[in-house]
PDB file of N, CA and C in Angstrom:
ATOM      1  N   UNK A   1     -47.099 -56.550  38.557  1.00  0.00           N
ATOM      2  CA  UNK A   1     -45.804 -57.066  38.944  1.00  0.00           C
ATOM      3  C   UNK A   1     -45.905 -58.584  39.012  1.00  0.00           C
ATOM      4  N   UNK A   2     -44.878 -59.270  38.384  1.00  0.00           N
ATOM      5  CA  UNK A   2     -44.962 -60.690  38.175  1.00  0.00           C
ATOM      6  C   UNK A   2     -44.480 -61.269  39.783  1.00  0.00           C
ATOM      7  N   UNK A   3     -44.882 -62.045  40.697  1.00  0.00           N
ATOM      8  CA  UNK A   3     -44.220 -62.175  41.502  1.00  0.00           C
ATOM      9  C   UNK A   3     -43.145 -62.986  41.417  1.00  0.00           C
ATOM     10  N   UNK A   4     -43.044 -64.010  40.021  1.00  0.00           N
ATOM     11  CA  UNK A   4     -41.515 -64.979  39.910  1.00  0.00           C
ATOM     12  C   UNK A   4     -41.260 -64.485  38.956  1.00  0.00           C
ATOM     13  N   UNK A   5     -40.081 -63.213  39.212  1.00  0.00           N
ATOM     14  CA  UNK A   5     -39.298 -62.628  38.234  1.00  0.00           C
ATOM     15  C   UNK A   5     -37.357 -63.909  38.607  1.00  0.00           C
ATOM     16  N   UNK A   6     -36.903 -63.387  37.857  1.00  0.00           N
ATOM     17  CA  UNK A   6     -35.711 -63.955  37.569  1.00  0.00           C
ATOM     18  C   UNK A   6     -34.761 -63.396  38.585  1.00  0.00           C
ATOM     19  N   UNK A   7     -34.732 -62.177  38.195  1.00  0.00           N
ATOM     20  CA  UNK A   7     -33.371 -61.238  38.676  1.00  0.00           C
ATOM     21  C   UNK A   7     -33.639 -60.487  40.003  1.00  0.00           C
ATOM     22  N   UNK A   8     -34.940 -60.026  40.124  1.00  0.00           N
ATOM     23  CA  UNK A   8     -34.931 -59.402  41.372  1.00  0.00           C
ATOM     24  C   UNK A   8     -36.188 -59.445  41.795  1.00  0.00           C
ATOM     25  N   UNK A   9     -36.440 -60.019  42.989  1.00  0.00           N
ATOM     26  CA  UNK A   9     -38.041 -60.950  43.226  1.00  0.00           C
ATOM     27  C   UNK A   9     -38.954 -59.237  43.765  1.00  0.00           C
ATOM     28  N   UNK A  10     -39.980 -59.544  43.890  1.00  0.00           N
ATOM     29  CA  UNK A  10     -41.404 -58.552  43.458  1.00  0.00           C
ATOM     30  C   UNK A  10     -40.977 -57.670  44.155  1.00  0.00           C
ATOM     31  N   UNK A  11     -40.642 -58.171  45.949  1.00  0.00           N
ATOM     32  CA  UNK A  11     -41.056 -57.167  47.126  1.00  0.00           C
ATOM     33  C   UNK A  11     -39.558 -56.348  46.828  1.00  0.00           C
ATOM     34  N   UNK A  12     -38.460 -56.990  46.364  1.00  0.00           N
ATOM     35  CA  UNK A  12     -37.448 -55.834  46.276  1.00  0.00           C
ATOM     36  C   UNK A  12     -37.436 -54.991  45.401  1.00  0.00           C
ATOM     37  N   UNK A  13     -38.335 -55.250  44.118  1.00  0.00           N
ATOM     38  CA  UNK A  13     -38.333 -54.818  42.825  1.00  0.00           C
ATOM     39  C   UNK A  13     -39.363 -53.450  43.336  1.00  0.00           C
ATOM     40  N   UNK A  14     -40.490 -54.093  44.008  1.00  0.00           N
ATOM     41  CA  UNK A  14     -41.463 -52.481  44.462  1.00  0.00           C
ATOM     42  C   UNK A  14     -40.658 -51.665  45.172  1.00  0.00           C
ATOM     43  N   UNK A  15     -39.988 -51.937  46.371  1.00  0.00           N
ATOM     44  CA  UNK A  15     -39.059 -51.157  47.188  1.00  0.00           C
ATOM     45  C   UNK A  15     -38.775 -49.795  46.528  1.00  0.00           C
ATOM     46  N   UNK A  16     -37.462 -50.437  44.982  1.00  0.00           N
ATOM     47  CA  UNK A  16     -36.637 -49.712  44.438  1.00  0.00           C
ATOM     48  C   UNK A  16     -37.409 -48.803  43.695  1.00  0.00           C
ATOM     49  N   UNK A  17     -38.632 -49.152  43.047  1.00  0.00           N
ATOM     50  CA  UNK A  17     -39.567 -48.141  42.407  1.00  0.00           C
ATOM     51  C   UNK A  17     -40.452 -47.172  43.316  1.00  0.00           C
ATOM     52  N   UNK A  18     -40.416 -47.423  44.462  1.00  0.00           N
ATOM     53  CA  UNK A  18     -40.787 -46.439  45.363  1.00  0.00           C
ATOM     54  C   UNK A  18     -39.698 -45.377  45.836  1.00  0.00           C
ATOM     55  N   UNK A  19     -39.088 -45.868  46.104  1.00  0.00           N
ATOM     56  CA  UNK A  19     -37.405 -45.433  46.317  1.00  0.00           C
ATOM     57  C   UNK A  19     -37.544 -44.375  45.602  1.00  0.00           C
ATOM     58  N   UNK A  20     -38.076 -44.300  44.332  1.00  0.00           N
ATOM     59  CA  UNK A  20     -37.347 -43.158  42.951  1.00  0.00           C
ATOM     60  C   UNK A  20     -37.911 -41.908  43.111  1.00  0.00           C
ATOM     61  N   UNK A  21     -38.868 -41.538  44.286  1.00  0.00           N
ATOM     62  CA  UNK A  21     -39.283 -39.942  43.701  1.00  0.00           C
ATOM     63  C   UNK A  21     -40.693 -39.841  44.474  1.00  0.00           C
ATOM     64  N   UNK A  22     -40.743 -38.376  44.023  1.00  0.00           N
ATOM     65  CA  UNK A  22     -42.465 -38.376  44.298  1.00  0.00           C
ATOM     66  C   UNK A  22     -43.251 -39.395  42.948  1.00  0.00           C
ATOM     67  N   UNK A  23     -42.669 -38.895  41.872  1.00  0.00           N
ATOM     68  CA  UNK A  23     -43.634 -39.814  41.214  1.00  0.00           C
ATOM     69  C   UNK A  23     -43.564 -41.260  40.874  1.00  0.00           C
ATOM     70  N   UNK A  24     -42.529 -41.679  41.187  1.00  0.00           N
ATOM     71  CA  UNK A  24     -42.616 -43.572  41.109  1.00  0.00           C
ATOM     72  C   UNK A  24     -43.600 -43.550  42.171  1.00  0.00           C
ATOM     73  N   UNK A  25     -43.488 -42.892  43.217  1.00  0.00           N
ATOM     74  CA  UNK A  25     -44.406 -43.804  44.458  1.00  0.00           C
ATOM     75  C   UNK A  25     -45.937 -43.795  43.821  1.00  0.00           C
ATOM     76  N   UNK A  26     -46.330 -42.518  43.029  1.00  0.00           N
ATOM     77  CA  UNK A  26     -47.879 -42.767  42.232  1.00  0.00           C
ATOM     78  C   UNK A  26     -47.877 -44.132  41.771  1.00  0.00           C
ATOM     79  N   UNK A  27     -47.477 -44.678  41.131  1.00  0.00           N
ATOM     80  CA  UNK A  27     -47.398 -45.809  39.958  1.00  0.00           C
ATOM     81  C   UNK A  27     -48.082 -47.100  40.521  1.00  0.00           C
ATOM     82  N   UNK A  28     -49.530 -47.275  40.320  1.00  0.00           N
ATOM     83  CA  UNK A  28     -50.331 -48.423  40.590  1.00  0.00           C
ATOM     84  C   UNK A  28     -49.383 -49.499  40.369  1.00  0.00           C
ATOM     85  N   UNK A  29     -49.108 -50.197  41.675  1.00  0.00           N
ATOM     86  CA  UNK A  29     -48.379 -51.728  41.689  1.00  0.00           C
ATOM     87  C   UNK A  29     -49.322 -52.838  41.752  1.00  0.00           C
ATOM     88  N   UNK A  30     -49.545 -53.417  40.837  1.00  0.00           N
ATOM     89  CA  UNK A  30     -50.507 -54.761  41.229  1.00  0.00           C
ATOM     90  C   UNK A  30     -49.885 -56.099  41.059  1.00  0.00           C
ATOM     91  N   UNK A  31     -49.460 -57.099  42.393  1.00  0.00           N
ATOM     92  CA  UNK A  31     -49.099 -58.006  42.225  1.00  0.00           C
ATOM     93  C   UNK A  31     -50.037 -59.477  41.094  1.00  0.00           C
ATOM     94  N   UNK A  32     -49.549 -59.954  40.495  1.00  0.00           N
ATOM     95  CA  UNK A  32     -49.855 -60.905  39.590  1.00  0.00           C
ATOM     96  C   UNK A  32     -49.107 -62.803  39.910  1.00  0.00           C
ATOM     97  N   UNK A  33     -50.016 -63.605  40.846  1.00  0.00           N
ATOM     98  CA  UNK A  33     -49.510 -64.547  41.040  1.00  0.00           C
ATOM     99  C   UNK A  33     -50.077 -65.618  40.780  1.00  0.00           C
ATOM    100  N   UNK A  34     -49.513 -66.796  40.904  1.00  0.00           N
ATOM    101  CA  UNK A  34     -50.045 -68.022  40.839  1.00  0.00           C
ATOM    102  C   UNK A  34     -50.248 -68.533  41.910  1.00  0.00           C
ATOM    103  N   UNK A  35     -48.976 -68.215  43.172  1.00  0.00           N
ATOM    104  CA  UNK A  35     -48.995 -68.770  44.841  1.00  0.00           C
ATOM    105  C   UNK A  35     -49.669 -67.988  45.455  1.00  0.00           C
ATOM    106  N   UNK A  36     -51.246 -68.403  46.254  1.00  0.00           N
ATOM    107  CA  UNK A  36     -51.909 -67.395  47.076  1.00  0.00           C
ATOM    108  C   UNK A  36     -51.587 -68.243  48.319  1.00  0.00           C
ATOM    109  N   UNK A  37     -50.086 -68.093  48.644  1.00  0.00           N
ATOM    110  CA  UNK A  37     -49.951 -68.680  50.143  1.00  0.00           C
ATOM    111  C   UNK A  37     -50.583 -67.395  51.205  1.00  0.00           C
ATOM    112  N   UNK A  38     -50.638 -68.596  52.601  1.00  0.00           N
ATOM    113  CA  UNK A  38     -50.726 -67.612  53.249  1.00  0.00           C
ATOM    114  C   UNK A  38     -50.070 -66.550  54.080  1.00  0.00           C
ATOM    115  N   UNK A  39     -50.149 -64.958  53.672  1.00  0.00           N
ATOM    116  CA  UNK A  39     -49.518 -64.034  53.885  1.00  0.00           C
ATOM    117  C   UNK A  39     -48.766 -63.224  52.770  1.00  0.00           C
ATOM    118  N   UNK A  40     -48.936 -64.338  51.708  1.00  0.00           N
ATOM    119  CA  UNK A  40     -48.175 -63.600  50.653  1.00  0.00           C
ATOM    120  C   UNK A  40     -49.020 -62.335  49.901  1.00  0.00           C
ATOM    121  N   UNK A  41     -50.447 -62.105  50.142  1.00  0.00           N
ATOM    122  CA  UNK A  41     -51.074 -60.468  50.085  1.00  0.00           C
ATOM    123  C   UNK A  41     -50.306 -59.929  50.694  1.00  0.00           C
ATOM    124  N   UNK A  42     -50.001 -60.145  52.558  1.00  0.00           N
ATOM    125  CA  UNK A  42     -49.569 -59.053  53.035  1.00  0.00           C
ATOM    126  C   UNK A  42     -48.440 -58.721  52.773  1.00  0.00           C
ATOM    127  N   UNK A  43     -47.647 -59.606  52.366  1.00  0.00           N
ATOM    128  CA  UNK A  43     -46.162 -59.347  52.023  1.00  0.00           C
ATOM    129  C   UNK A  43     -45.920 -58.250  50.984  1.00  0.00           C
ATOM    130  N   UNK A  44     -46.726 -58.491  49.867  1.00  0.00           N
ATOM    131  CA  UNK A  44     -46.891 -57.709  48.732  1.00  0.00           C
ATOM    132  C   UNK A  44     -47.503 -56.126  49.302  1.00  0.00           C
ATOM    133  N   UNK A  45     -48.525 -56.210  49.811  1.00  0.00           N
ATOM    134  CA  UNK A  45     -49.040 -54.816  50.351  1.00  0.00           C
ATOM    135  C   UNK A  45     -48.226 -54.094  51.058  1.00  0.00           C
ATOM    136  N   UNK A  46     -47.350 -54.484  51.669  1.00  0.00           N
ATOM    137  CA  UNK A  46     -46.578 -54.258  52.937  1.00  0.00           C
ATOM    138  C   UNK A  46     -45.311 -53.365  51.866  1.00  0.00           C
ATOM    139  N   UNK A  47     -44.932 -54.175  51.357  1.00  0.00           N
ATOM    140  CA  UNK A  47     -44.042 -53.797  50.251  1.00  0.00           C
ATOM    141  C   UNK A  47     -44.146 -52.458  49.177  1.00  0.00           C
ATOM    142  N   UNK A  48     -45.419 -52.130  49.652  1.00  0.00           N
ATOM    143  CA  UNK A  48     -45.647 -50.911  48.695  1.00  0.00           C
ATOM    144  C   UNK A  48     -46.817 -50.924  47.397  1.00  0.00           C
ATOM    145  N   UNK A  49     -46.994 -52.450  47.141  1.00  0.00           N
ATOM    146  CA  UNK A  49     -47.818 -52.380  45.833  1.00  0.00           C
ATOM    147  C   UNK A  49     -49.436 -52.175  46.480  1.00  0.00           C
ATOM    148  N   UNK A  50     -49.909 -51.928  45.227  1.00  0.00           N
ATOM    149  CA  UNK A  50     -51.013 -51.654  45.742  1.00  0.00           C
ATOM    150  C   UNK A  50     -52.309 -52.605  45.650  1.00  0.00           C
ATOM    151  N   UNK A  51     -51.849 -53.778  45.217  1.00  0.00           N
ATOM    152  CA  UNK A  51     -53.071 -54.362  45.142  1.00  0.00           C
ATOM    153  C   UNK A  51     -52.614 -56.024  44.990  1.00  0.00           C
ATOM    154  N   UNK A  52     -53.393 -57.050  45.045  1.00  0.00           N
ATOM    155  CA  UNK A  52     -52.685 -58.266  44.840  1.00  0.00           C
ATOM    156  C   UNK A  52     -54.284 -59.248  44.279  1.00  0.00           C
ATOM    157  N   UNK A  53     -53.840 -60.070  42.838  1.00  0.00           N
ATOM    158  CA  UNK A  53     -54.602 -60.335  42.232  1.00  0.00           C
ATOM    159  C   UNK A  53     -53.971 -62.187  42.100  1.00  0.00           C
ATOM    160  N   UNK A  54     -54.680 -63.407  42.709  1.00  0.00           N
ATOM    161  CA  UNK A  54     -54.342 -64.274  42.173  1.00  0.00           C
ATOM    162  C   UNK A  54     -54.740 -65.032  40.640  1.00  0.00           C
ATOM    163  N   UNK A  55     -53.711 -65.521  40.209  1.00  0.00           N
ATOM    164  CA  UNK A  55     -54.113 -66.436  38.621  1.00  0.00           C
ATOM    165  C   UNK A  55     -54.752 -67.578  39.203  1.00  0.00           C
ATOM    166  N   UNK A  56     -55.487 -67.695  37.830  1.00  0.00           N
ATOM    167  CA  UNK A  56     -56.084 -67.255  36.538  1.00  0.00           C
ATOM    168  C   UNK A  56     -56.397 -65.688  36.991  1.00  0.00           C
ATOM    169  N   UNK A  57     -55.918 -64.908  36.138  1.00  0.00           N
ATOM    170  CA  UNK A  57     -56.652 -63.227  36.706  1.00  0.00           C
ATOM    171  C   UNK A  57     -57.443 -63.310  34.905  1.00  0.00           C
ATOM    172  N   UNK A  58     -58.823 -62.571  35.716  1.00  0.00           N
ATOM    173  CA  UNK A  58     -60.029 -62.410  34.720  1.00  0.00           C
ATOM    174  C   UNK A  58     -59.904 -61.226  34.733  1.00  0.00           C
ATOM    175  N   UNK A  59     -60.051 -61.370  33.337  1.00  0.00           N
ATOM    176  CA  UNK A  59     -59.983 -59.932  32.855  1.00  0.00           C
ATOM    177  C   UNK A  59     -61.039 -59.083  33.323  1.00  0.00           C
ATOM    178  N   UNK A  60     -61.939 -59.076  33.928  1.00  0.00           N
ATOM    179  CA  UNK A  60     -62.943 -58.128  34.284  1.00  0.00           C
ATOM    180  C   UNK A  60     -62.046 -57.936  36.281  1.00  0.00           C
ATOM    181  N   UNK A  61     -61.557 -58.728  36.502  1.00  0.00           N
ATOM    182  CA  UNK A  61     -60.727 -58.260  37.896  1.00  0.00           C
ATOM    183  C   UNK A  61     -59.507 -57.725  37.241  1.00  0.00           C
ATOM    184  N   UNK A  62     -59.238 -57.920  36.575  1.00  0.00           N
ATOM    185  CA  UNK A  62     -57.833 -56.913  36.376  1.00  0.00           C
ATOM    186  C   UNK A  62     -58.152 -55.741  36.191  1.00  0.00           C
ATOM    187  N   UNK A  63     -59.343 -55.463  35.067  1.00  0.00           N
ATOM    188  CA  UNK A  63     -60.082 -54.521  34.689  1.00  0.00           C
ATOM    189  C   UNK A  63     -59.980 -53.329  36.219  1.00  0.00           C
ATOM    190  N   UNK A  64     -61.348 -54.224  36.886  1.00  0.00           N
ATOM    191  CA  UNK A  64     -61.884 -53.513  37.971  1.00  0.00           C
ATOM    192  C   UNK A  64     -60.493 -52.778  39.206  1.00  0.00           C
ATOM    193  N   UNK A  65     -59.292 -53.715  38.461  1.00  0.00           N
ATOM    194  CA  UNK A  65     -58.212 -53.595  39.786  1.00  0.00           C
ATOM    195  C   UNK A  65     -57.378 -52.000  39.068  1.00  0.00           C
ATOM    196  N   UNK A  66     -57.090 -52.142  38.002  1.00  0.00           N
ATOM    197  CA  UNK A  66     -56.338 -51.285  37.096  1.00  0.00           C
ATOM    198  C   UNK A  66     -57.528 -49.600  37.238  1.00  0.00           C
ATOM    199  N   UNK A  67     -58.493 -50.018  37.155  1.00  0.00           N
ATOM    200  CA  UNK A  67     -59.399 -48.486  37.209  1.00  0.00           C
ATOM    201  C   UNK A  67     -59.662 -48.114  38.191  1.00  0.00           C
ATOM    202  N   UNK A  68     -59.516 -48.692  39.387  1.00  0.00           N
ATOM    203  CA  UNK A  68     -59.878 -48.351  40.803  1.00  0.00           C
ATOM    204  C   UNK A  68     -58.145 -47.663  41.045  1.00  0.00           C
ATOM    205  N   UNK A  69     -57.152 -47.921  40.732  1.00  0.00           N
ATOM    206  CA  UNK A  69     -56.277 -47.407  41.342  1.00  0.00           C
ATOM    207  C   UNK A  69     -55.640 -46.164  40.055  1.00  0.00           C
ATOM    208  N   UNK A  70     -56.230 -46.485  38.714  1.00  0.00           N
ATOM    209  CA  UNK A  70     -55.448 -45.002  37.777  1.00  0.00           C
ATOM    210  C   UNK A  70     -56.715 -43.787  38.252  1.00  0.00           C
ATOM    211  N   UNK A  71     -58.239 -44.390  38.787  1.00  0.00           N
ATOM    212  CA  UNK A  71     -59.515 -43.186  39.435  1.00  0.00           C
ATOM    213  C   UNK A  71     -58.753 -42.749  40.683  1.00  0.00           C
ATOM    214  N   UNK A  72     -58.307 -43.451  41.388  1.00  0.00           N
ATOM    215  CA  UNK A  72     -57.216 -42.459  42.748  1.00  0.00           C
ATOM    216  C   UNK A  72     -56.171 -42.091  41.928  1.00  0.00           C
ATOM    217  N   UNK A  73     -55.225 -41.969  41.216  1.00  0.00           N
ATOM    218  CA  UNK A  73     -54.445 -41.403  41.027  1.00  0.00           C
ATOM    219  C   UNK A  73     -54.768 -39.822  39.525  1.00  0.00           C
ATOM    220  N   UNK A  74     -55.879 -40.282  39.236  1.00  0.00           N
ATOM    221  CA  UNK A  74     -56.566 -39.037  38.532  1.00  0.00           C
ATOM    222  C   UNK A  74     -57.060 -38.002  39.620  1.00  0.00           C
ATOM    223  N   UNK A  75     -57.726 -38.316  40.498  1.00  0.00           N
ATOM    224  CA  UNK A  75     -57.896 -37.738  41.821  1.00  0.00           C
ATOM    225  C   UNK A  75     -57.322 -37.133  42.380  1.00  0.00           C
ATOM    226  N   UNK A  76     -56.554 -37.755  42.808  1.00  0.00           N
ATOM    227  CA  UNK A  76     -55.201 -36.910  43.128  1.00  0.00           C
ATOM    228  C   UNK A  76     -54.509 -36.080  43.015  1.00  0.00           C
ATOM    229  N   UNK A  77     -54.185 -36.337  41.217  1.00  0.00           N
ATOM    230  CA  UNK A  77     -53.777 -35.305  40.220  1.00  0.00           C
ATOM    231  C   UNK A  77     -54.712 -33.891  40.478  1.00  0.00           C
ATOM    232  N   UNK A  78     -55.848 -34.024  39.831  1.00  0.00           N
ATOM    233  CA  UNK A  78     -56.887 -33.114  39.899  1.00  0.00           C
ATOM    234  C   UNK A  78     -56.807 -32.233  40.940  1.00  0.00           C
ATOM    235  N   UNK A  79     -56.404 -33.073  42.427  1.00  0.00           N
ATOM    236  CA  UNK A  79     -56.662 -32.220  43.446  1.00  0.00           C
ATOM    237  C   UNK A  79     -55.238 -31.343  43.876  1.00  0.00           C
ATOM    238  N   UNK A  80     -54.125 -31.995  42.923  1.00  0.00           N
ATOM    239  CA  UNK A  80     -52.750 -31.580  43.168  1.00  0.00           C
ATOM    240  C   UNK A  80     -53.285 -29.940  42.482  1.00  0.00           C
ATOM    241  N   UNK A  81     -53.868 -30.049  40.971  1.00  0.00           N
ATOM    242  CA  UNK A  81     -53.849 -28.818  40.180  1.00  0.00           C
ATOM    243  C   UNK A  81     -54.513 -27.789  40.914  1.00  0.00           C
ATOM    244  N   UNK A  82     -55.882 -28.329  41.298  1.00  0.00           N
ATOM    245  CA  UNK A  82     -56.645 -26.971  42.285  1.00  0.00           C
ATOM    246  C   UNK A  82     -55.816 -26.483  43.755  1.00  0.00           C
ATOM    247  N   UNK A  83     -54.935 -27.036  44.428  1.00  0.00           N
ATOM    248  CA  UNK A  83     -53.856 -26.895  45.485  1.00  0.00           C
ATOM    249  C   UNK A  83     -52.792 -27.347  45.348  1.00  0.00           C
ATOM    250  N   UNK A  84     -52.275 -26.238  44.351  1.00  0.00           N
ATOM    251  CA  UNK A  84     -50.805 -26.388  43.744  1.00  0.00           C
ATOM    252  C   UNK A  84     -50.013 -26.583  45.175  1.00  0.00           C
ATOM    253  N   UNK A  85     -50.153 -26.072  46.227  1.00  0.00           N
ATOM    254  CA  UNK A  85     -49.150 -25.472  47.783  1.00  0.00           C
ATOM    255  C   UNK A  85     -48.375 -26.759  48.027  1.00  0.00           C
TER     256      UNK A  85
END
């Protein structure tokens, strides 16, 4: 998630995609910024996303950020299929 979008800034933009269901709320949110003020992690976390990465983002942290949260949500899955209830 870009945090300087145009039309509708990050923390309202996660809101509404959580908002949508059981499965929007799965959907790894990782904030993407340039401003690492302070508090603006928690703002973002608070908000629903799941992770917050400041620029320059290296590709081996985006990497590490993107597989740590689709390995919980494979997990998950997996454990949804063996306890369908």
């Amino acid at each position: 998630m870009d945090c300087h979008m145009p039309v509708m800034d990050r923390l309202e933009a996660t809101k509404l995609i959580r908002s949508m269901g059981d499965k929007a709320r799965d959907i790894p949110i990782i904030a993407l910024t340039a401003n690492a003020l302070t508090g603006d992690k928690e703002k973002c976390l608070k908000s629903g996303m799941d992770d917050f990465i400041s620029k320059p983002v290296g590709v081996s942290r985006l990497k590490e950020s993107l597989y740590r949260h689709l390995s919980k949500q494979l997990v998950s899955n997996e454990n949804r299929l063996k306890d369908p209830a």
